[in-house]
PDB file of N, CA and C in Angstrom:
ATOM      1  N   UNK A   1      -4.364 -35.325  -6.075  1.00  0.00           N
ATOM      2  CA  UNK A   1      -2.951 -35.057  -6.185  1.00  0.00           C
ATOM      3  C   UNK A   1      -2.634 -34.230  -7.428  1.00  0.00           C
ATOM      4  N   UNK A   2      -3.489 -34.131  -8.423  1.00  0.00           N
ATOM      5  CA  UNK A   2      -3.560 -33.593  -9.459  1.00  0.00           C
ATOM      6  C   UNK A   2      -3.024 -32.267  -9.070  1.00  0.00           C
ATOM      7  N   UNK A   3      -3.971 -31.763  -8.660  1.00  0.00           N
ATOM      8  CA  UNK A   3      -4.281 -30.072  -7.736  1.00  0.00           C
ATOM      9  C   UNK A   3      -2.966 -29.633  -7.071  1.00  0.00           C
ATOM     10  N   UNK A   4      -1.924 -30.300  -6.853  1.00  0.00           N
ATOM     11  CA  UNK A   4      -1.217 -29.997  -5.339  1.00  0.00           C
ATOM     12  C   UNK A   4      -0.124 -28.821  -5.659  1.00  0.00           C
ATOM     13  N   UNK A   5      -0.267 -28.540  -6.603  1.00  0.00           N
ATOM     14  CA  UNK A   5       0.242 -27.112  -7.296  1.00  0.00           C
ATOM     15  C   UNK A   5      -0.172 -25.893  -7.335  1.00  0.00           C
ATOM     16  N   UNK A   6      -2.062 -26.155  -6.938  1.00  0.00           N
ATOM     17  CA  UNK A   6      -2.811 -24.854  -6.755  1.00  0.00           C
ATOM     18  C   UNK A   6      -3.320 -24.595  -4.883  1.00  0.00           C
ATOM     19  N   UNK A   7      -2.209 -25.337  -4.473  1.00  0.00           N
ATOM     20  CA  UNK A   7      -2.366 -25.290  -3.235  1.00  0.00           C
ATOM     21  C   UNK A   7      -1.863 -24.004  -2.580  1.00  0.00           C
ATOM     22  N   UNK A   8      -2.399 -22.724  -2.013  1.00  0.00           N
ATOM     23  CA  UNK A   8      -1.962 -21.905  -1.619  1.00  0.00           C
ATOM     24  C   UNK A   8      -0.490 -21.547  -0.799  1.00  0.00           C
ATOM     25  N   UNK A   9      -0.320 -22.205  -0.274  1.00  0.00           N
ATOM     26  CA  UNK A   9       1.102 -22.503   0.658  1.00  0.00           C
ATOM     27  C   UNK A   9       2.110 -23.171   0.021  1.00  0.00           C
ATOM     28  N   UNK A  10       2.250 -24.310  -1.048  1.00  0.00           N
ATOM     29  CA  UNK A  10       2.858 -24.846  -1.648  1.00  0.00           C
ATOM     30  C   UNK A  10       3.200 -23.539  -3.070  1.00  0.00           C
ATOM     31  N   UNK A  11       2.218 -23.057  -3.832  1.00  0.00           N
ATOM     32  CA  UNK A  11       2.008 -22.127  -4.975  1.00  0.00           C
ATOM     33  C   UNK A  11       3.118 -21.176  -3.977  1.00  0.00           C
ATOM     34  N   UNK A  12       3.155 -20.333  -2.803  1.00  0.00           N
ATOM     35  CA  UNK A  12       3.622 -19.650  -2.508  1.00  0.00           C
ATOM     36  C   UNK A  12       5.238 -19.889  -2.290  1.00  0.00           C
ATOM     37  N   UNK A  13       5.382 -20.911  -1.556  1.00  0.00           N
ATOM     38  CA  UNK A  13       6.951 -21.544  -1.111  1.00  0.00           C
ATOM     39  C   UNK A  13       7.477 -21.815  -2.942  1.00  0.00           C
ATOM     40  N   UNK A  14       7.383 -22.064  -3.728  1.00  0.00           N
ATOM     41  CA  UNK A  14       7.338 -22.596  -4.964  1.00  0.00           C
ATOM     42  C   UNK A  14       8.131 -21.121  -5.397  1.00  0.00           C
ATOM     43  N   UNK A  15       7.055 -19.817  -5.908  1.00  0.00           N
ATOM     44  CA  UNK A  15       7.392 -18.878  -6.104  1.00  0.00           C
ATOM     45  C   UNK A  15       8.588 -18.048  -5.008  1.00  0.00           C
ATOM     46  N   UNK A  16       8.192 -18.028  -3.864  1.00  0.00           N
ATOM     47  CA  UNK A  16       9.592 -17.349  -3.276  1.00  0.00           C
ATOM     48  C   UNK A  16      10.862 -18.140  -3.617  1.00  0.00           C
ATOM     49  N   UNK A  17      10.681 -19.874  -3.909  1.00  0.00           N
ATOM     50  CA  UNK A  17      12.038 -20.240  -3.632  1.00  0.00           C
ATOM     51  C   UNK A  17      12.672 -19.503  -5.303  1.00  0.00           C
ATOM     52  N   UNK A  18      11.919 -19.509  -6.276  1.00  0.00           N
ATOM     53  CA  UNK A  18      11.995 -18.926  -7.489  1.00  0.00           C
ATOM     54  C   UNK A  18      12.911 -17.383  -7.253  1.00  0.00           C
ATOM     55  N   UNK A  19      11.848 -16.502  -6.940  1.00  0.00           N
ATOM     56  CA  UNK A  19      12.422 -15.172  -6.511  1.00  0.00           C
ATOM     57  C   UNK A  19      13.472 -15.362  -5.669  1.00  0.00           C
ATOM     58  N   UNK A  20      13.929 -15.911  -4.901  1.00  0.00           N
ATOM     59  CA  UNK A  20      14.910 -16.147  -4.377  1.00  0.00           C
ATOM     60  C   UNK A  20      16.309 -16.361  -4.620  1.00  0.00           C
ATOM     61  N   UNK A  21      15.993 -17.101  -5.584  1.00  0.00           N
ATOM     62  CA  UNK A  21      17.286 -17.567  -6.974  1.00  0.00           C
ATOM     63  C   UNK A  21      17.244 -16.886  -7.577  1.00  0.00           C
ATOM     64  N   UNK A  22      16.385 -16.137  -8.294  1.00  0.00           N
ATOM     65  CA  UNK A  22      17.221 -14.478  -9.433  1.00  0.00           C
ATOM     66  C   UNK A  22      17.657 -14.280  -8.348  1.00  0.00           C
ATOM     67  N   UNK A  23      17.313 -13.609  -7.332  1.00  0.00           N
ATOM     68  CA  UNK A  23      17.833 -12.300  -6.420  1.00  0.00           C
ATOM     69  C   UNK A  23      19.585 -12.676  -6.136  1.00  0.00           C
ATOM     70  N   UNK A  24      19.874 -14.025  -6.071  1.00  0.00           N
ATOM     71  CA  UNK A  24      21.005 -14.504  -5.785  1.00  0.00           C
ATOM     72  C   UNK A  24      21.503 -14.344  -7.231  1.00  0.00           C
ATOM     73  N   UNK A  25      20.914 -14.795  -7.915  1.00  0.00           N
ATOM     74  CA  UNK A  25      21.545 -14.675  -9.533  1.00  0.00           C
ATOM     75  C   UNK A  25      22.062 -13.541  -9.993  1.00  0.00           C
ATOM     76  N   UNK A  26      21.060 -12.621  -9.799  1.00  0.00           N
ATOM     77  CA  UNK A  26      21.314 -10.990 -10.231  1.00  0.00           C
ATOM     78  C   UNK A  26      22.177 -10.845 -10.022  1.00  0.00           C
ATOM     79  N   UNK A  27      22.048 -10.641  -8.246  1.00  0.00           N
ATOM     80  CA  UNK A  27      23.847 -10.189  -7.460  1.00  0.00           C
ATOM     81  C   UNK A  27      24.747 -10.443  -8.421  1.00  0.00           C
ATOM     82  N   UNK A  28      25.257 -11.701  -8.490  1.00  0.00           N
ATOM     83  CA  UNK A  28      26.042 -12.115  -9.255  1.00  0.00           C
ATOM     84  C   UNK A  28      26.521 -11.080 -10.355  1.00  0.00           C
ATOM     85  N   UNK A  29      25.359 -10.936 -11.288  1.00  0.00           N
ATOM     86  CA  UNK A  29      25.342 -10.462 -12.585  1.00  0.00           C
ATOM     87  C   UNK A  29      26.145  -8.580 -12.404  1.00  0.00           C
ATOM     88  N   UNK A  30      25.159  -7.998 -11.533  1.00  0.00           N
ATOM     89  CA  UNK A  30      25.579  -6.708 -11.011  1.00  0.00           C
ATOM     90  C   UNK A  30      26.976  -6.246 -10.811  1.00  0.00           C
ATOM     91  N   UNK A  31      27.436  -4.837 -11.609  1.00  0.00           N
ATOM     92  CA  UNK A  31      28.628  -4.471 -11.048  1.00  0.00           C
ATOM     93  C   UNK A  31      29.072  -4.149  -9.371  1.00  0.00           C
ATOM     94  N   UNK A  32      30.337  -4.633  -9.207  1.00  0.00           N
ATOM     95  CA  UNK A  32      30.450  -3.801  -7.786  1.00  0.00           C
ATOM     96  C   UNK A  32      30.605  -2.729  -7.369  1.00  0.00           C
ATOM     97  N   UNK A  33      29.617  -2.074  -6.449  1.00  0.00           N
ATOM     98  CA  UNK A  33      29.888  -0.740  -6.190  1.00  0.00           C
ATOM     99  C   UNK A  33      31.241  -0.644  -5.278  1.00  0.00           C
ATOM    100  N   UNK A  34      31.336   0.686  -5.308  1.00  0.00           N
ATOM    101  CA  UNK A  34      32.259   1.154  -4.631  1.00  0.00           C
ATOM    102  C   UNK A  34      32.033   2.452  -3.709  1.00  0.00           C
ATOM    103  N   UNK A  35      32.539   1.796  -2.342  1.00  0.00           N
ATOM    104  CA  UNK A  35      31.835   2.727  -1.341  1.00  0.00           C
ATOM    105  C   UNK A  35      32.875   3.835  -1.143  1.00  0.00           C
ATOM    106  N   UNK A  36      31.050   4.942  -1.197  1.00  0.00           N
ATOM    107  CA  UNK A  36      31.804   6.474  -1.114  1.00  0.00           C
ATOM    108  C   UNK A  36      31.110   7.354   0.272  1.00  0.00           C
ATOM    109  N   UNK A  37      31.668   8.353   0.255  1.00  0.00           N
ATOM    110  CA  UNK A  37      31.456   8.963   1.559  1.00  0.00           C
ATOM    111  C   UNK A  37      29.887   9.342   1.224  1.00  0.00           C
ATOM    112  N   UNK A  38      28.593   9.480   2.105  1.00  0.00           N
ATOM    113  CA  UNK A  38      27.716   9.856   1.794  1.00  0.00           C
ATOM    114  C   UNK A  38      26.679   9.185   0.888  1.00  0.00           C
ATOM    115  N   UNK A  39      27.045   7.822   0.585  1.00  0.00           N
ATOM    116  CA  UNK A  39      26.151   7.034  -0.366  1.00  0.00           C
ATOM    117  C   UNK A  39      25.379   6.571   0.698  1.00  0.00           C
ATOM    118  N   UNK A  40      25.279   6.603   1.691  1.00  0.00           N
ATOM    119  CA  UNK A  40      23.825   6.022   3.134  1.00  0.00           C
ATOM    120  C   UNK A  40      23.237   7.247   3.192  1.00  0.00           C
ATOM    121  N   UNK A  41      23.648   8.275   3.182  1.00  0.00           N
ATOM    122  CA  UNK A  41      22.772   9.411   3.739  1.00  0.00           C
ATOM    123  C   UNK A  41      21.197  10.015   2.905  1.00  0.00           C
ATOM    124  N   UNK A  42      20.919  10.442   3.809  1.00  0.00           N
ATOM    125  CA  UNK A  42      19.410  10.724   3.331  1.00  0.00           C
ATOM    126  C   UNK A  42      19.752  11.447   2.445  1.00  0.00           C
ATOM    127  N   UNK A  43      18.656  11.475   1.133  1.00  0.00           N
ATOM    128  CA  UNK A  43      18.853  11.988  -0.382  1.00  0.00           C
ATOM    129  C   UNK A  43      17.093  12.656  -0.341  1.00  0.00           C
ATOM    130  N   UNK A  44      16.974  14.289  -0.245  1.00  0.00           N
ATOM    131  CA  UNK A  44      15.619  14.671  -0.880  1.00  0.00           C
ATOM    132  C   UNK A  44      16.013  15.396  -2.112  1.00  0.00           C
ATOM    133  N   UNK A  45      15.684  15.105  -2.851  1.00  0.00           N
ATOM    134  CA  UNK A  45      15.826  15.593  -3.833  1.00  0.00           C
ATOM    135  C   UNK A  45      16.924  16.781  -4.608  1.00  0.00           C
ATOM    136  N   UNK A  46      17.891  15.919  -4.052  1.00  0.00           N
ATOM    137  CA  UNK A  46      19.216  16.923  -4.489  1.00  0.00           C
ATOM    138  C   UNK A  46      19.584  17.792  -3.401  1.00  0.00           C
ATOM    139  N   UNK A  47      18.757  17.699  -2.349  1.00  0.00           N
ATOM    140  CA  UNK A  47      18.919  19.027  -1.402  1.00  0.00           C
ATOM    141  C   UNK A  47      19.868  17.965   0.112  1.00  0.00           C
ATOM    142  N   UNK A  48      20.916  18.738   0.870  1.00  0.00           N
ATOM    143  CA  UNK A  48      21.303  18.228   1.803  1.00  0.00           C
ATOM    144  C   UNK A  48      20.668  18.732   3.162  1.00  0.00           C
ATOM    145  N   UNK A  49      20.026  17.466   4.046  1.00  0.00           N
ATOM    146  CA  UNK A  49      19.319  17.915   4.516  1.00  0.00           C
ATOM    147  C   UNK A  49      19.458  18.069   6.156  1.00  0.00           C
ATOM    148  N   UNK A  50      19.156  18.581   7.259  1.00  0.00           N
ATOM    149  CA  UNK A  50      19.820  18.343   8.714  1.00  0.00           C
ATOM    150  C   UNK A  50      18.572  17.468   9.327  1.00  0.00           C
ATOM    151  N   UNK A  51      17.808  16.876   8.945  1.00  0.00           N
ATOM    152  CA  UNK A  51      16.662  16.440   9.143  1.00  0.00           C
ATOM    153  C   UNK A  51      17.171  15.444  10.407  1.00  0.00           C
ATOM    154  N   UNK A  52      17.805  14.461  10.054  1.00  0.00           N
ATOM    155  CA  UNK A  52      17.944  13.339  10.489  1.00  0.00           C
ATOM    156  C   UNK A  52      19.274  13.489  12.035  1.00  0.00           C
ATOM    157  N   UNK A  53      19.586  14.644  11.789  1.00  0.00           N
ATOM    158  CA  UNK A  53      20.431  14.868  13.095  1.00  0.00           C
ATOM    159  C   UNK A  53      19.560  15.512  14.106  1.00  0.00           C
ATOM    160  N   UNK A  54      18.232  16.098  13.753  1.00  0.00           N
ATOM    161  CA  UNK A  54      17.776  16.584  15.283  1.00  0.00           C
ATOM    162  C   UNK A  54      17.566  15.795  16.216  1.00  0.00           C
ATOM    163  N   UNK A  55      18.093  16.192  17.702  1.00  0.00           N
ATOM    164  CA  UNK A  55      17.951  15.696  18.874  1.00  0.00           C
ATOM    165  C   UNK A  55      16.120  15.644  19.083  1.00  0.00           C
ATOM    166  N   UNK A  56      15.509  16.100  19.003  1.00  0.00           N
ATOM    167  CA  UNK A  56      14.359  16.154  19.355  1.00  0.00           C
ATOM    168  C   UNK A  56      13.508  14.595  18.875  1.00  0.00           C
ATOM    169  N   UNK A  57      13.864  14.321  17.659  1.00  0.00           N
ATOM    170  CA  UNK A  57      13.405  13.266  16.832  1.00  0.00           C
ATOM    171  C   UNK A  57      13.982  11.958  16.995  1.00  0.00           C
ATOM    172  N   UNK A  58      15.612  12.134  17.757  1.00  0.00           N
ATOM    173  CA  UNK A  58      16.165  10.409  18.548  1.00  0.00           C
ATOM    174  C   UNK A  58      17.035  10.852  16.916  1.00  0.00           C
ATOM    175  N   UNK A  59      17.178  11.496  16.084  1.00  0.00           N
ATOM    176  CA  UNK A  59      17.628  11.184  14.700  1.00  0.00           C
ATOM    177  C   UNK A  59      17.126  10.732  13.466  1.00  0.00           C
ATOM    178  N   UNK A  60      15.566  10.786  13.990  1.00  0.00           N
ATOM    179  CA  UNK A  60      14.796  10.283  13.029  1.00  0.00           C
ATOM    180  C   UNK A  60      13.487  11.072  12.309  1.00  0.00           C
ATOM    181  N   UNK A  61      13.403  10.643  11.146  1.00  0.00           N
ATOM    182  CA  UNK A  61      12.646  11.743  10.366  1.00  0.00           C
ATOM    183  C   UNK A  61      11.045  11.443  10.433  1.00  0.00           C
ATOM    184  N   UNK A  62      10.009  12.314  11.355  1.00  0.00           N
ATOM    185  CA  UNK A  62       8.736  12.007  11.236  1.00  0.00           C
ATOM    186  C   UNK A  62       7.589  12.250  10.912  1.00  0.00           C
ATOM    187  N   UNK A  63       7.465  11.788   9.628  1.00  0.00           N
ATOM    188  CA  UNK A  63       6.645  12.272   9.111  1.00  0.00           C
ATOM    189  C   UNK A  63       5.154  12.674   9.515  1.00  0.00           C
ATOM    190  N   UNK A  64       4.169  13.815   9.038  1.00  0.00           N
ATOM    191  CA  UNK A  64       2.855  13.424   9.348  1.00  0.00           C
ATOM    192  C   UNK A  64       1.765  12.405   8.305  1.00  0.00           C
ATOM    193  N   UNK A  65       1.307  11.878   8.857  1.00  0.00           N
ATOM    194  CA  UNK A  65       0.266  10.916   8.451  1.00  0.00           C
ATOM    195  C   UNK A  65      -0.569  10.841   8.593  1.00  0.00           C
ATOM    196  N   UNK A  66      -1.569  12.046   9.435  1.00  0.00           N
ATOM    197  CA  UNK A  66      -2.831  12.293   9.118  1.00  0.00           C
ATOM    198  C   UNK A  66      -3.612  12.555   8.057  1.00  0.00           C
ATOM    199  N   UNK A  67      -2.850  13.338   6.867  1.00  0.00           N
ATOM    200  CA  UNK A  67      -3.895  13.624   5.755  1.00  0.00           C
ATOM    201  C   UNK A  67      -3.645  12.162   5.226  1.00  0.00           C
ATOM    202  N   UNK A  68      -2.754  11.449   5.103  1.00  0.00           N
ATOM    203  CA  UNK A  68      -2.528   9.723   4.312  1.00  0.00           C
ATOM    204  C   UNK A  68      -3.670   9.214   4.725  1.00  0.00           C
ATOM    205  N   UNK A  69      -3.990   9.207   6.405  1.00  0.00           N
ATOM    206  CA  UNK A  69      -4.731   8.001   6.753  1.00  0.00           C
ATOM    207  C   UNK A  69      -6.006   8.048   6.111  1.00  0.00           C
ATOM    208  N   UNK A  70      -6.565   9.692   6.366  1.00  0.00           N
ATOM    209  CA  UNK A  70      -7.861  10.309   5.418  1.00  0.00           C
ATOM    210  C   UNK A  70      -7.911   9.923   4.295  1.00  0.00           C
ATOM    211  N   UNK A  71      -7.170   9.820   3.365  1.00  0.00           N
ATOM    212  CA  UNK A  71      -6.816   9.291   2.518  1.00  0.00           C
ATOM    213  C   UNK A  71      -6.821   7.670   2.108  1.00  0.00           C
ATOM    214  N   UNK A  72      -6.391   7.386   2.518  1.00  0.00           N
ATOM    215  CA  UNK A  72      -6.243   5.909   2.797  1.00  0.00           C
ATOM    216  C   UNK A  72      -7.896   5.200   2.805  1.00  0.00           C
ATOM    217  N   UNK A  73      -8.390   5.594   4.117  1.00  0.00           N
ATOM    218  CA  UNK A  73      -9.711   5.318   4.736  1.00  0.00           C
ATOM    219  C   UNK A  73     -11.007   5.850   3.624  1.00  0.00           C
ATOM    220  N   UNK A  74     -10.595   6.835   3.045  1.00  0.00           N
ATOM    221  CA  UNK A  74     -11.807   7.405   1.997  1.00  0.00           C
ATOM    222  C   UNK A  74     -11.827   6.106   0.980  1.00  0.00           C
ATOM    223  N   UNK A  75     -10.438   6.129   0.105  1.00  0.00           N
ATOM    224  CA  UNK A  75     -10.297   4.864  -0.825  1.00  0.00           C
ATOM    225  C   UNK A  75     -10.765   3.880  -0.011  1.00  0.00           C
ATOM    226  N   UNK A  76     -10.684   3.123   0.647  1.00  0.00           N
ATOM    227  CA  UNK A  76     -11.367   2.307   1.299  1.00  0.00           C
ATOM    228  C   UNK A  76     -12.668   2.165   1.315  1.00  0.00           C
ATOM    229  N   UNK A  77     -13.139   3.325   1.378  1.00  0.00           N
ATOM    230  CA  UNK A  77     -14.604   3.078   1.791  1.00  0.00           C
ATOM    231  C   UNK A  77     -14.932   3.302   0.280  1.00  0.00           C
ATOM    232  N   UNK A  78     -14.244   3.663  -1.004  1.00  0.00           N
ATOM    233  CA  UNK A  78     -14.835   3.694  -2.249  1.00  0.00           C
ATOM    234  C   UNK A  78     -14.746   2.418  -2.834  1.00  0.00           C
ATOM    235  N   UNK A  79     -14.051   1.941  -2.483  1.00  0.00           N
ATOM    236  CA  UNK A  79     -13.545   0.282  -2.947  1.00  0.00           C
ATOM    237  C   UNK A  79     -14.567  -0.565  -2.310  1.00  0.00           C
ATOM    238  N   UNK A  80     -15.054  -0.432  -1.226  1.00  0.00           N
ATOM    239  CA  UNK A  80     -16.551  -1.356  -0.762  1.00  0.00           C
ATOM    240  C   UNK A  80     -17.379  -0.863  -0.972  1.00  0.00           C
ATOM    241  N   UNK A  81     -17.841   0.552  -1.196  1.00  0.00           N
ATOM    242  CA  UNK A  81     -19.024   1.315  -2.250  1.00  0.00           C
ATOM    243  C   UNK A  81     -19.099   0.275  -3.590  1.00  0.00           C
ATOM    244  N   UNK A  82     -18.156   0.171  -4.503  1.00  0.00           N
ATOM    245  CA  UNK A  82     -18.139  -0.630  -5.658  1.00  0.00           C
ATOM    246  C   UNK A  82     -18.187  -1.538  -5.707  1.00  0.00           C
ATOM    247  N   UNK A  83     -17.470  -2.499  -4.084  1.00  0.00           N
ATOM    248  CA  UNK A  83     -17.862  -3.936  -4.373  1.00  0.00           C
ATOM    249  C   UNK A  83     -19.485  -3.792  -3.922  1.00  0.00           C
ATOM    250  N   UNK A  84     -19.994  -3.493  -2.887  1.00  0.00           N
ATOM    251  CA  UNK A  84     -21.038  -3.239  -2.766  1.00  0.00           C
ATOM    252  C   UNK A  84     -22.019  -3.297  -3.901  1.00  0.00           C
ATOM    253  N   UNK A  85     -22.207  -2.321  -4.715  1.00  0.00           N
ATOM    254  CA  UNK A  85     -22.587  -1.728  -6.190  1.00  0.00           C
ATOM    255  C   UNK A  85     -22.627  -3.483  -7.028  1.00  0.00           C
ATOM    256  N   UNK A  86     -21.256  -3.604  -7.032  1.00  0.00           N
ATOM    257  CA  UNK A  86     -20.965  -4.951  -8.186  1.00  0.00           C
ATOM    258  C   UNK A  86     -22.096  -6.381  -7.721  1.00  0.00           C
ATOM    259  N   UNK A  87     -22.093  -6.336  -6.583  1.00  0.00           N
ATOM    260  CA  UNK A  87     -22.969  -7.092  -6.047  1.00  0.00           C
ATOM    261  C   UNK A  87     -24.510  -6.839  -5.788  1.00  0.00           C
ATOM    262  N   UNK A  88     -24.770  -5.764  -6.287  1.00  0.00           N
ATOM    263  CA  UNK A  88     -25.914  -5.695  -5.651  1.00  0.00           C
ATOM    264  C   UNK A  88     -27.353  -6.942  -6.489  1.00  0.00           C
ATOM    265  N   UNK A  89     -28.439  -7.378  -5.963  1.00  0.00           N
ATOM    266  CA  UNK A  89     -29.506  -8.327  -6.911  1.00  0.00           C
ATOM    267  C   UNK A  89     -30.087  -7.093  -7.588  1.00  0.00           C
ATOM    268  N   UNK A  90     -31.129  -7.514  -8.701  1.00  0.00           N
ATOM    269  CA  UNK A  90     -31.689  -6.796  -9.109  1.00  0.00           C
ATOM    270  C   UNK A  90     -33.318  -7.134  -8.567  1.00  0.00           C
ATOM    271  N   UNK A  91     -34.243  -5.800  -8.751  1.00  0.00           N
ATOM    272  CA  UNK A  91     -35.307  -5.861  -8.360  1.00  0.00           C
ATOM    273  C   UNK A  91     -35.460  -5.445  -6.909  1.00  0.00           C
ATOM    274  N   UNK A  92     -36.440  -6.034  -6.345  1.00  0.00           N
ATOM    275  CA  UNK A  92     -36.765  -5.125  -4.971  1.00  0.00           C
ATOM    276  C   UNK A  92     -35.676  -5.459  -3.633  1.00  0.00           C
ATOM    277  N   UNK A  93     -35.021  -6.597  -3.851  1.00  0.00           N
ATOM    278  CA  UNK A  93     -33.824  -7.203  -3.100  1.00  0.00           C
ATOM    279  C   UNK A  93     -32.989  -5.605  -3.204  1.00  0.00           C
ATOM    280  N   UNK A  94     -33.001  -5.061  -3.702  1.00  0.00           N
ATOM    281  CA  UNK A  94     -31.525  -4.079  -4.127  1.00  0.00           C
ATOM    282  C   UNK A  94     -31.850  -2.994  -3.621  1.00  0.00           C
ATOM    283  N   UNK A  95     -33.193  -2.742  -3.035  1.00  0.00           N
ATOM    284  CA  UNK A  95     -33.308  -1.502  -1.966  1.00  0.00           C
ATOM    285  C   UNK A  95     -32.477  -1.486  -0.448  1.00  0.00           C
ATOM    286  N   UNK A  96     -32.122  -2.712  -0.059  1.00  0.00           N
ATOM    287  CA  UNK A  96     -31.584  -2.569   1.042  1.00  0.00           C
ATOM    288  C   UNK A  96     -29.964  -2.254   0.909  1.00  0.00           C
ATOM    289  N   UNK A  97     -29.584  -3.008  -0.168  1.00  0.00           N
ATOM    290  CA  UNK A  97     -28.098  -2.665  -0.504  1.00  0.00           C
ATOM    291  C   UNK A  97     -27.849  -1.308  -0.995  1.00  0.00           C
ATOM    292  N   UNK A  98     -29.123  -0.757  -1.951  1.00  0.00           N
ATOM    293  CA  UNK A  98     -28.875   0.701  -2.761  1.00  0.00           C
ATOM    294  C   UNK A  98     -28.882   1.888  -1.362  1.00  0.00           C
ATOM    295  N   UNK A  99     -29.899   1.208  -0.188  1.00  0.00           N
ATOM    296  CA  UNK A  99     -29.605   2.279   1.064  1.00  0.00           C
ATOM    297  C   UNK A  99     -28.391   2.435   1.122  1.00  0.00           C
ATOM    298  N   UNK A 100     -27.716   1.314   1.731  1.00  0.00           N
ATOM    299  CA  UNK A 100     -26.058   1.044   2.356  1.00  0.00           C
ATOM    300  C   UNK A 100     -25.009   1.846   1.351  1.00  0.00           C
ATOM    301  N   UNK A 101     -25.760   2.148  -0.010  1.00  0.00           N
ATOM    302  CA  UNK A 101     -24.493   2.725  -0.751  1.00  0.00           C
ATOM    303  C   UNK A 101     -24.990   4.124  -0.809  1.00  0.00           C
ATOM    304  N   UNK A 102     -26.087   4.924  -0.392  1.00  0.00           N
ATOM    305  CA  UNK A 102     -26.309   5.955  -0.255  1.00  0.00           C
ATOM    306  C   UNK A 102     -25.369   6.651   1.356  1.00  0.00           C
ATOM    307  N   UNK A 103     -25.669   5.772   2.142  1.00  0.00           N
ATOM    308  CA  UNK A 103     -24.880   6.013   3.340  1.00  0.00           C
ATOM    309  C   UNK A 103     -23.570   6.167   3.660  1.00  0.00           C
ATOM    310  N   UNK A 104     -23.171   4.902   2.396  1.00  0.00           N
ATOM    311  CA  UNK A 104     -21.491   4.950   2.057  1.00  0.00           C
ATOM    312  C   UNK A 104     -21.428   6.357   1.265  1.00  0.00           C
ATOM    313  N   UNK A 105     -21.888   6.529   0.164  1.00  0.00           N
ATOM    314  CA  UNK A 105     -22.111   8.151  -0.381  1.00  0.00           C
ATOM    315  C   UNK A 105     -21.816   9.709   0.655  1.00  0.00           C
ATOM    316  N   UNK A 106     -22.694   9.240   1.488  1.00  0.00           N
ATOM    317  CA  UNK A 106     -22.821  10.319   2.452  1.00  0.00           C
ATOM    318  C   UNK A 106     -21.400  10.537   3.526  1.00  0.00           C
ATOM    319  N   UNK A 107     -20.696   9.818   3.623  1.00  0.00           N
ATOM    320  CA  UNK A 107     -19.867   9.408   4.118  1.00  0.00           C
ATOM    321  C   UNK A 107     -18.452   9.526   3.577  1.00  0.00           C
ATOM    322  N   UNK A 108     -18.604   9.359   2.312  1.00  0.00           N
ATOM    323  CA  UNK A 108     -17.195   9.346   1.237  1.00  0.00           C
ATOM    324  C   UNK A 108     -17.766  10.833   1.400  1.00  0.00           C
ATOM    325  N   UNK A 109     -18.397  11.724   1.174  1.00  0.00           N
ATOM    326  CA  UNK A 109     -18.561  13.208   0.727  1.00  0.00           C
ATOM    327  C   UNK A 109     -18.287  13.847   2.524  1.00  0.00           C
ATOM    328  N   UNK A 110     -18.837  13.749   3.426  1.00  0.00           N
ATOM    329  CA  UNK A 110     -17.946  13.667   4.735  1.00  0.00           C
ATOM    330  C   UNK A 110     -16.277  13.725   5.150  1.00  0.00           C
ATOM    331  N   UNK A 111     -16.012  12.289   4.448  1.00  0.00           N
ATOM    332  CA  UNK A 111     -14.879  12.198   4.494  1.00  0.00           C
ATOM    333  C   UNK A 111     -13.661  13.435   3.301  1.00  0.00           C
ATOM    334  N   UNK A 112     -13.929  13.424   2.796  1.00  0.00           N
ATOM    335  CA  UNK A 112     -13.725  14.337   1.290  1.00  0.00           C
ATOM    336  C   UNK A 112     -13.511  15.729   1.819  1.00  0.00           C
ATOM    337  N   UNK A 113     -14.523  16.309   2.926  1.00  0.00           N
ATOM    338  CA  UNK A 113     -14.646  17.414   3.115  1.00  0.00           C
ATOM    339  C   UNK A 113     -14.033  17.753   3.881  1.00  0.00           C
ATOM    340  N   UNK A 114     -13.519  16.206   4.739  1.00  0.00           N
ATOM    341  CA  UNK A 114     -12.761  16.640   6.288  1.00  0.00           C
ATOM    342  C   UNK A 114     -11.197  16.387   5.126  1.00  0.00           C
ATOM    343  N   UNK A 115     -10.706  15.842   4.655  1.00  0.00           N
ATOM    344  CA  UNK A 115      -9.692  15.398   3.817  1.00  0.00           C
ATOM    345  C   UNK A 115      -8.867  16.719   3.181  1.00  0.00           C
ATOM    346  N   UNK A 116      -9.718  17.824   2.845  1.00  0.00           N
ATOM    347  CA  UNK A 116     -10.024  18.808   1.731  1.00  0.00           C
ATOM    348  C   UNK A 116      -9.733  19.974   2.940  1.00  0.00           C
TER     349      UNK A 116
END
């Protein structure tokens, strides 16, 4: 019963009910805005944009996400290169893991090239 604080599900409900209460608190604290014409509308960078009225899109803005995912998926595979690495034994045990990170190698430089 000691423990029942480092209980994952309890530790979690604990902290949201926390965050929960600033967020109500803040409000509070915060001035009130005051609604103006154009404070919802899409904002790029100072520029007004027709983006969000094309018929083609339903009104909606869509982005591409192919170079992200490349992206995304490379970091990925560098982040288990290293855990990989962090783990590896030392001595002759570490030839089979040092393959797997040559392959991951070959692969991040693959990926890199299609990315690029």
């Amino acid at each position: 019963m000691r423990y029942a604080l480092l209980s994952p599900p309890l530790a979690f409900a604990i902290i949201f009910l926390v965050i929960l209460g600033l967020f109500h608190w803040s409000r509070r604290l915060a001035c009130p805005g005051e609604e103006a014409q154009g404070k919802r509308a899409g904002y790029f960078c100072g520029e007004e944009t027709d983006l969000f009225e094309q018929p083609a899109s339903g009104g909606k803005l869509r982005p591409d996400y192919r170079r992200f995912f490349g992206a995304a998926f490379l970091f990925t595979v560098i982040e288990v290169g290293v855990l990989l690495l962090a783990t590896v034994p030392s001595g002759l045990a570490a030839l089979p893991g040092l393959a797997l990170l040559l392959l991951g190698l070959a692969s991040v430089f693959g990926l890199i090239m299609e990315v690029l």
